[in-house]
Protein backbone atom coordinates (compact mmCIF):
# COMPACT_ATOMS: atom_id res chain seq x y z
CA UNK A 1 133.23 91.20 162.31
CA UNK A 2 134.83 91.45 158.94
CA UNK A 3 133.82 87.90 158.69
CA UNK A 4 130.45 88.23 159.21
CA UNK A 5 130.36 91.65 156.55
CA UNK A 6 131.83 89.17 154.24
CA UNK A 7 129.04 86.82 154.40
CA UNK A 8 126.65 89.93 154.37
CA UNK A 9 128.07 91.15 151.27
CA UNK A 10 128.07 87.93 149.21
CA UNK A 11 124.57 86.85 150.05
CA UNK A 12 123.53 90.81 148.88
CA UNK A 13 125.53 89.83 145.66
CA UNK A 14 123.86 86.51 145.12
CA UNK A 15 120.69 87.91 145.67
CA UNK A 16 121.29 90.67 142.75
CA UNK A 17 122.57 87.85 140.91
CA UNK A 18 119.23 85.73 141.14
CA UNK A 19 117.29 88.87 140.45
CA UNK A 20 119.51 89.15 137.47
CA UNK A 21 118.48 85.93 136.41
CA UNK A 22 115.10 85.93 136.86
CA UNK A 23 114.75 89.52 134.97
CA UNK A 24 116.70 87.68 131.95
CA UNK A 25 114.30 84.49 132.47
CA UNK A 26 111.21 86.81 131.93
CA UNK A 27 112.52 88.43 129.22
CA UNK A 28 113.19 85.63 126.88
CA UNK A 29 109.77 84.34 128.20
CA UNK A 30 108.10 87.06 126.94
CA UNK A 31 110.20 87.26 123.68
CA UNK A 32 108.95 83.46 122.83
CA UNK A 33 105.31 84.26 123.83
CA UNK A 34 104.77 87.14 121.92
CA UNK A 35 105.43 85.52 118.38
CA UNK A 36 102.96 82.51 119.51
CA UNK A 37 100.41 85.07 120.62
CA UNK A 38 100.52 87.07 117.43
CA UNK A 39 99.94 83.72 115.55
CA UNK A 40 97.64 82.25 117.65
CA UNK A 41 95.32 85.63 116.64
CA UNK A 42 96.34 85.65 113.08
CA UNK A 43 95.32 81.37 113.14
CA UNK A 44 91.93 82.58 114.74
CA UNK A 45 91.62 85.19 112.12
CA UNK A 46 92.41 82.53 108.98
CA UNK A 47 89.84 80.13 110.65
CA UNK A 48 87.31 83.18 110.50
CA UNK A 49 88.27 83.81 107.22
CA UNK A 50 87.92 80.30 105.73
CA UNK A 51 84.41 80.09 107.77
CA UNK A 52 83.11 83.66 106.08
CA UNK A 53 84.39 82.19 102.72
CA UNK A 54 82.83 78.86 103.13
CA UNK A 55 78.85 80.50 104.09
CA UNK A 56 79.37 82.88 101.33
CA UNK A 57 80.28 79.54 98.95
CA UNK A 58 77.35 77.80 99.91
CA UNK A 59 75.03 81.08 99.68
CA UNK A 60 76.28 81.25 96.23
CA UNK A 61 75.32 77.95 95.42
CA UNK A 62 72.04 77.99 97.11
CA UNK A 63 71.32 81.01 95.05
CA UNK A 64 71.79 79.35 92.06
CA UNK A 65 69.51 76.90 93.22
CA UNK A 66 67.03 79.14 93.80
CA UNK A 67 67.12 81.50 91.34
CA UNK A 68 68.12 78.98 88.23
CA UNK A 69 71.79 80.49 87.73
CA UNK A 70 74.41 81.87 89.99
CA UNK A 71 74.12 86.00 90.09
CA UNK A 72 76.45 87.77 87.90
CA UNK A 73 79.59 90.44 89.24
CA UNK A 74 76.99 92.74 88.09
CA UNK A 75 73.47 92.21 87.77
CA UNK A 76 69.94 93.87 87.39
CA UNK A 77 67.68 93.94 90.48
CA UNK A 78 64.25 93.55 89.32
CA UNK A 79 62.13 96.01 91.50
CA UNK A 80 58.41 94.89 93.02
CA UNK A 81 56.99 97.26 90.57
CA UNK A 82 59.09 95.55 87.59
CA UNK A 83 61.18 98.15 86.68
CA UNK A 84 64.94 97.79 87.66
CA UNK A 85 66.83 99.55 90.55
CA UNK A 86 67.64 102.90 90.20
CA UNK A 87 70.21 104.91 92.87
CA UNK A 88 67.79 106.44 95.49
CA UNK A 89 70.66 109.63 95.05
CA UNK A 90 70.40 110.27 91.13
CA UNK A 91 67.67 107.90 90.29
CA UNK A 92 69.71 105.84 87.23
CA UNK A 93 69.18 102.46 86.49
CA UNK A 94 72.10 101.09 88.16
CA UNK A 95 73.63 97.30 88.90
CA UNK A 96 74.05 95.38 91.67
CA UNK A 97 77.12 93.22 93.04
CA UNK A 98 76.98 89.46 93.60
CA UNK A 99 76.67 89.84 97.27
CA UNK A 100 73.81 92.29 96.82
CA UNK A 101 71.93 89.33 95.28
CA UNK A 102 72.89 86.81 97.79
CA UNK A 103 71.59 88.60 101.09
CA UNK A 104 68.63 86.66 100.85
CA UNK A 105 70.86 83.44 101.49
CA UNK A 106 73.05 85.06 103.75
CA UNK A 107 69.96 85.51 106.86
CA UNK A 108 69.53 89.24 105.17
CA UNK A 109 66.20 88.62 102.83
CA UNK A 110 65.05 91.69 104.78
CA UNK A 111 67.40 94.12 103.48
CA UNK A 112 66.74 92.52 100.43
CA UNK A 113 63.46 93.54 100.50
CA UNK A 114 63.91 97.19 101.32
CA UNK A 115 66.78 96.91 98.00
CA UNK A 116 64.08 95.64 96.08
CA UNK A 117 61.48 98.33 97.43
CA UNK A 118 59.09 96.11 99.34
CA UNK A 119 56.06 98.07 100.36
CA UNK A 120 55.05 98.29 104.13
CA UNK A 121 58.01 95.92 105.17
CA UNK A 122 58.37 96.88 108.72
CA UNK A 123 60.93 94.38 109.44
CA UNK A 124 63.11 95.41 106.45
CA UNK A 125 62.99 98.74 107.51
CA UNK A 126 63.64 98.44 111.09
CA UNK A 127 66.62 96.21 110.63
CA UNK A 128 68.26 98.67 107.70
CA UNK A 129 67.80 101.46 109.91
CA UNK A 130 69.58 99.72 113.38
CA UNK A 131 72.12 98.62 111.30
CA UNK A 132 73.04 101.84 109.53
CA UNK A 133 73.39 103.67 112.56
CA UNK A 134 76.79 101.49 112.11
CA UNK A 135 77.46 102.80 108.86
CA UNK A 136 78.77 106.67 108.17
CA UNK A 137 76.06 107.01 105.12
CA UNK A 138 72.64 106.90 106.50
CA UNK A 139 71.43 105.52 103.84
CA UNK A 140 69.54 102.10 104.37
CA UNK A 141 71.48 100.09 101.85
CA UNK A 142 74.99 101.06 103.42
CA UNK A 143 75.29 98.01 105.49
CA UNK A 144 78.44 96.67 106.81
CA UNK A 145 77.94 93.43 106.66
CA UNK A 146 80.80 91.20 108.43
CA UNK A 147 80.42 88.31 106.57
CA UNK A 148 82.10 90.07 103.40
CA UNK A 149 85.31 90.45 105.31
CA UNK A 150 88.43 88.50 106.38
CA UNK A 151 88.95 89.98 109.94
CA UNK A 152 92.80 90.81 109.09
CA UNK A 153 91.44 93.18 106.86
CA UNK A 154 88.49 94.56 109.63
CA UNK A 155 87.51 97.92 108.69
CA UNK A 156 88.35 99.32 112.44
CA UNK A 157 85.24 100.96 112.81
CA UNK A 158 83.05 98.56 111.19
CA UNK A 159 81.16 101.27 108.72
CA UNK A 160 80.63 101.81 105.19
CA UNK A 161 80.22 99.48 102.74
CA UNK A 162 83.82 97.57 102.37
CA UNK A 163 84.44 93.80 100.97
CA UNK A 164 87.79 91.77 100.60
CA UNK A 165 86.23 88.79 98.91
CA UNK A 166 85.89 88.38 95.21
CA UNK A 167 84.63 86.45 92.63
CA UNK A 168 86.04 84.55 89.53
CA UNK A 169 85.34 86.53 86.60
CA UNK A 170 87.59 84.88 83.90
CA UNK A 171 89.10 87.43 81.54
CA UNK A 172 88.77 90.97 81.79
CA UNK A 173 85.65 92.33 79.84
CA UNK A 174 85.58 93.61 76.36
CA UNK A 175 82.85 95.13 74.76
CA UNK A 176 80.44 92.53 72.97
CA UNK A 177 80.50 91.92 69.23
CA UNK A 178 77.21 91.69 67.35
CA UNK A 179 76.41 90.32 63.87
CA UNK A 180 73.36 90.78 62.22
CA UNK A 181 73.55 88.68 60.08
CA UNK A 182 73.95 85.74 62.12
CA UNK A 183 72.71 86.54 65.63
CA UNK A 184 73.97 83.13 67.09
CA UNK A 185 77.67 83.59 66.31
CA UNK A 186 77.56 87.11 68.66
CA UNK A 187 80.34 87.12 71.20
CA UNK A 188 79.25 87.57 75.05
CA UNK A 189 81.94 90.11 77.04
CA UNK A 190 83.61 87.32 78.32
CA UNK A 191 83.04 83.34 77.18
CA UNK A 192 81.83 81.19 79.69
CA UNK A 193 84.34 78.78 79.97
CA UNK A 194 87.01 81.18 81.43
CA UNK A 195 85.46 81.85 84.70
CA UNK A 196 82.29 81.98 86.93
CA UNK A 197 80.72 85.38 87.15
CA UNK A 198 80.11 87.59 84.48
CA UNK A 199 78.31 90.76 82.93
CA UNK A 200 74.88 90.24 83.75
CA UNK A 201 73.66 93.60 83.55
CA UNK A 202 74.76 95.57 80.53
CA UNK A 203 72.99 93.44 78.26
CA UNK A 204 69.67 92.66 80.14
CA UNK A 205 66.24 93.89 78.07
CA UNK A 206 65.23 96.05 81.11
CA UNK A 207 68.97 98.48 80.53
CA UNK A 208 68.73 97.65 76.92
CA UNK A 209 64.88 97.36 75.58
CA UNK A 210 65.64 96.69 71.54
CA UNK A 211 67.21 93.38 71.00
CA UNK A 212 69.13 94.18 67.54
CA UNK A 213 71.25 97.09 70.72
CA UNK A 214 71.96 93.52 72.39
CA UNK A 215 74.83 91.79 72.86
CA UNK A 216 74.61 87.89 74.83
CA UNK A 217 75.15 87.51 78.24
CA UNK A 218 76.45 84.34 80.17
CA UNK A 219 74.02 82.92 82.72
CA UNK A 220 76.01 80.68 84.41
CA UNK A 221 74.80 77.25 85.39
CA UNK A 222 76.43 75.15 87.96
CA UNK A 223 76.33 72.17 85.42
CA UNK A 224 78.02 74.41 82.76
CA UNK A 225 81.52 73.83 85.14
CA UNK A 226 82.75 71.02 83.81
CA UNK A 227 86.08 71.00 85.13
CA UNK A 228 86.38 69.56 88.50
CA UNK A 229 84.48 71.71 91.02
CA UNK A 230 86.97 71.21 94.17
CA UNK A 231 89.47 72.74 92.00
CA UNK A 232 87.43 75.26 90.01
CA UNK A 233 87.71 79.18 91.93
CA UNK A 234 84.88 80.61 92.81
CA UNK A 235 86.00 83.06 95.19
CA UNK A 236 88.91 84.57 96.57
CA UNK A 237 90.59 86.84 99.00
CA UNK A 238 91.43 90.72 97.59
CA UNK A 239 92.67 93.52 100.07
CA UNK A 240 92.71 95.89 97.16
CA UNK A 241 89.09 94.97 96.66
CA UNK A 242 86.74 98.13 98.21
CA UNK A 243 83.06 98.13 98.07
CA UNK A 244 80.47 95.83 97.74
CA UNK A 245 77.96 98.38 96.16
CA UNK A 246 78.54 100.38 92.88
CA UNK A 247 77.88 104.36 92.15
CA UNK A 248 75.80 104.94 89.61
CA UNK A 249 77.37 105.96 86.18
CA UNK A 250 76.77 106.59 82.63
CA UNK A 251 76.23 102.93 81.37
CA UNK A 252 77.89 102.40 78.00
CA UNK A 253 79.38 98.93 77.53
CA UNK A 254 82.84 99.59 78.56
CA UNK A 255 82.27 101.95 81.72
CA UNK A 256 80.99 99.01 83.65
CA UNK A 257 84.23 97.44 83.32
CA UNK A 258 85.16 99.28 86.91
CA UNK A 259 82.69 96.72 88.33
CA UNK A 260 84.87 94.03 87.60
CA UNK A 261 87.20 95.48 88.80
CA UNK A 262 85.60 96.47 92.11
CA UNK A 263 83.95 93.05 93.00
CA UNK A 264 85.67 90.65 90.77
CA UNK A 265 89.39 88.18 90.07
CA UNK A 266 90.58 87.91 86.70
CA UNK A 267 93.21 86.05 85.04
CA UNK A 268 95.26 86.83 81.75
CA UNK A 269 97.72 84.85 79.84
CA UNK A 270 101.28 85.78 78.86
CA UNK A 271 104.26 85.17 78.48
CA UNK A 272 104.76 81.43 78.26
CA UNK A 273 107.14 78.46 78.29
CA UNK A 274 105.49 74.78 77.62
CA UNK A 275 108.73 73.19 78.28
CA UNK A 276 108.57 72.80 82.00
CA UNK A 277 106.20 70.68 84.17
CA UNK A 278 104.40 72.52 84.91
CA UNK A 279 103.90 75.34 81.93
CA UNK A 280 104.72 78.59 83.58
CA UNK A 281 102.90 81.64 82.06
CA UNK A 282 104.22 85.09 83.85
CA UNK A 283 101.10 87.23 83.80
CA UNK A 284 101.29 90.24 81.73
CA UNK A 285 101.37 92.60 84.40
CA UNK A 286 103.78 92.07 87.65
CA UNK A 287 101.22 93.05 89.90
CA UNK A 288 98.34 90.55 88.49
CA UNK A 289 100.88 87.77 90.64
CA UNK A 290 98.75 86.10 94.15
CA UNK A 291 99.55 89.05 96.64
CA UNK A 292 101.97 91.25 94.83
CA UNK A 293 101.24 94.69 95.33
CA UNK A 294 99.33 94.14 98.56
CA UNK A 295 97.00 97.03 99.43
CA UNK A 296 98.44 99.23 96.07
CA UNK A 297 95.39 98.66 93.83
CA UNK A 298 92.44 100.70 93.07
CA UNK A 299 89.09 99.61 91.41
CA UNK A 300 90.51 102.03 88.01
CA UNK A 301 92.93 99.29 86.50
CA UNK A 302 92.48 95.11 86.33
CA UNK A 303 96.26 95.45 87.14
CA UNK A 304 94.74 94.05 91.34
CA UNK A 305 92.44 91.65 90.28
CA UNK A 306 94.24 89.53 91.73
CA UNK A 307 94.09 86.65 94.90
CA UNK A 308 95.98 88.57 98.26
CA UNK A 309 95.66 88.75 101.79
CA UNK A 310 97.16 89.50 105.20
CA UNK A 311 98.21 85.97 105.67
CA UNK A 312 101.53 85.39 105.48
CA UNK A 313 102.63 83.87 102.04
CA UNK A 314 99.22 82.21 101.52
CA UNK A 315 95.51 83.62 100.09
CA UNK A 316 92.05 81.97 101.15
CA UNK A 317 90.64 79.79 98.04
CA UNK A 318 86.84 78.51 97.68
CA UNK A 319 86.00 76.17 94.87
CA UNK A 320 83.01 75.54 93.16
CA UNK A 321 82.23 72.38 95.29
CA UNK A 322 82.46 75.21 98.71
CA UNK A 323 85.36 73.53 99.45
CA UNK A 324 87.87 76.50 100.64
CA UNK A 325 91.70 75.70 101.55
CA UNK A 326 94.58 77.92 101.72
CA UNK A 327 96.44 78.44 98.56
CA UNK A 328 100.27 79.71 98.51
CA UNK A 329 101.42 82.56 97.29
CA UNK A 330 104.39 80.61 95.00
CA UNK A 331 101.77 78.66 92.72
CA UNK A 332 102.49 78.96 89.45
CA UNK A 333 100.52 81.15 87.67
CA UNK A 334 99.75 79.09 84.75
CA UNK A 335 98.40 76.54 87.48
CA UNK A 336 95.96 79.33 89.02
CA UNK A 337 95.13 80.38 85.41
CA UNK A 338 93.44 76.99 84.74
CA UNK A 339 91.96 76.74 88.15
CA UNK A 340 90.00 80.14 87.35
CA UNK A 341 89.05 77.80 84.01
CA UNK A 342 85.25 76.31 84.62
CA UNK A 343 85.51 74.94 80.98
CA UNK A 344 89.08 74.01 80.39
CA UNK A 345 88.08 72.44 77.04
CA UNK A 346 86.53 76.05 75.66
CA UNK A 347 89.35 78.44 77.43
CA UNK A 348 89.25 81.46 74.60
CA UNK A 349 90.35 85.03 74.52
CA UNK A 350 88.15 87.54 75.52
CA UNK A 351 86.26 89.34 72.55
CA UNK A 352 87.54 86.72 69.66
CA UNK A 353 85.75 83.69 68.29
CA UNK A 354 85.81 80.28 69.37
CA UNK A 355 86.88 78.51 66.65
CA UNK A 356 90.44 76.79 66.75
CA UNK A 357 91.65 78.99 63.41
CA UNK A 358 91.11 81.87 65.24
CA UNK A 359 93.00 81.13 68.43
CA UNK A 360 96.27 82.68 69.04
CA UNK A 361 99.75 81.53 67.30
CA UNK A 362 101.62 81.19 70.13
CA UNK A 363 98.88 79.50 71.73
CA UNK A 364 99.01 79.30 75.76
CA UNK A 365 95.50 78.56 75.51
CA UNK A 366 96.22 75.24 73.81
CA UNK A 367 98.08 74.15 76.98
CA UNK A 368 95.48 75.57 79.49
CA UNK A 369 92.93 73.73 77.81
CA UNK A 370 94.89 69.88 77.38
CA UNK A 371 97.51 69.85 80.73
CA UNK A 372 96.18 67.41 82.95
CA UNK A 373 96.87 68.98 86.90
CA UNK A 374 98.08 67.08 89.69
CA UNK A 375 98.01 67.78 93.51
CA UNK A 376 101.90 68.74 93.74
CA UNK A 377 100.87 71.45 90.82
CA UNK A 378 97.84 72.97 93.36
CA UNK A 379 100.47 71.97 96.38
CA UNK A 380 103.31 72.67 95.21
């Protein structure tokens, strides 16, 4: 008998013992699987992100195309009835965001028509209306639009009006300079050559009738890019960026420079050392660095103008050409500084003339315009 209770006894312990070890089995099974499942959704989400980034590339292109010149960050919508368009809520002449002006090549030319106050469009109206009963404002021009999103940033409940993609707008804004005397040496907000997308609203004869009140505005061109377009930004990734239409406000030069802000990337130089390969240039502000700061920024300060994401340690990237790759967070920012560059040759400060005697004395620009970049600079 106490034979047989032995035998009893050690096959109950073994049996504990492989339900022990099965328990632990599962455990670390689970512990593995849940780290690959997590990336495995964040992959999915970075393929989405790259795919939304790459239509709205080619959108922005076709646009150009189609209209002559690619929109601006800000721009005037030209009305059926000529005039420009004014906020249905206060009725001011107010601008309109890049992505505004590319529904028509995004499959949305119908909600561009009820923006642009097509009479009797049935169509328009019917799809504004289905697709602001999304949206918490009624209104039929707050449309969340998915396209305009990375999914790691999904607004949960898909309504308002939000965006986390933004365009290359060179150097922040200043006001434009005017000389009567010589209309042809004026100085645009921004120069061309630093960027992509500019002011193309604050100076337009329909805000600003008399043309001696005029500063110049940059149309840009696709052939004005004359560095190489798979390395030239057009857009990027922004958390911090919020919504894809503007209020309307009192329109002197300088308060449209939260519309850059909103719906646009800058870059600024500082603080520089030539002696390395290559340059580095820390930007002037901490928080100006590719996703530094992630989800701290507001469209009050340029200080968030900046490339970031949910990704880890890497921000989405399309180039002129609509290529769109994933860029790391530990480029250099001297390297992203002449990647914003369309015109390396013509890089300039903001608000000062072109000529060389005018250019800085400690002159980053010098090097942004002549260093040559190579792959392990972009790749680094």
């Amino acid at each position: 008998m106490s034979i047989t209770g032995r035998s009893v006894d050690v096959r109950r312990g073994a049996g504990l013992l492989d339900v022990a070890v099965v328990i632990f089995i599962l455990v670390v099974l689970a512990a593995i699987s849940i780290p690959r499942g997590c990336g495995s959704r964040e992959t999915a989400r970075g393929n989405t992100c790259r795919n939304n980034m790459r239509g709205l590339a080619t959108a922005l292109f076709n646009n150009s195309i189609r209209t002559g010149s690619y929109p601006g960050y800000m721009n005037v919508l030209q009305r059926v009835d000529g005039k420009v368009f004014v906020d249905p809520a206060t009725g001011s002449p107010t601008p309109v965001s890049w992505a505004v002006m590319i529904l028509p090549d995004i499959d949305r030319a119908a909600l561009f028509d009820v923006w642009r106050g097509e009479p009797n469009n049935i169509i328009a109206k019917s799809e504004a209306v289905t697709d602001a009963s999304n949206s918490t404002n009624a209104s039929p021009l707050h449309i969340y639009i998915d396209q305009f999103l990375c999914p790691s940033d999904a607004q949960p409940n898909k309504s308002g009006t939000p965006i986390s993609f933004v365009v290359n707008t060179g150097m922040p804004d200043v006001r434009s300079a005017l000389f009567d005397e010589d209309p042809t040496k004026s100085i645009p907000r921004d120069w061309a050559a630093n960027g992509v997308f500019f002011d193309n609203f604050t100076e337009h004869e329909l805000v600003k009738p008399d043309p001696a009140q005029r500063g110049p505005m940059e149309y840009m061109r696709d052939e004005r890019v004359r560095d190489p377009k798979s390395r030239t930004i057009l857009l990027t990734e922004n958390v911090d960026a919020t919504s894809y239409l503007f209020e309307p406000a009192d329109h002197s030069a300088d308060d449209w420079q939260a519309a850059e802000m909103q719906v646009g990337c800058i870059w600024r130089p500082g603080t520089f050392d030539g002696t390395t390969k290559p340059p580095t240039m820390k930007p002037p502000v901490a928080s100006l660095s590719i996703n530094v700061d992630v989800g701290k920024g507001s469209d009050t300060s340029y200080d968030h103008c900046r490339p970031s994401s949910r990704h880890p340690q890497s921000v989405n990237v399309a180039y002129v050409e609509q290529n769109v790759q994933s860029l790391s967070d530990n480029i250099s920012y001297f390297v992203y500084a002449k990647m914003m560059a369309s015109d390396d040759d013509g890089i300039a400060p903001a608000g000062r003339p072109r000529d060389a005697a005018s250019q800085l004395s400690i002159d980053p620009h010098e090097f942004l315009r002549t260093y040559e970049l190579s792959e392990g600079d972009i790749n680094p």
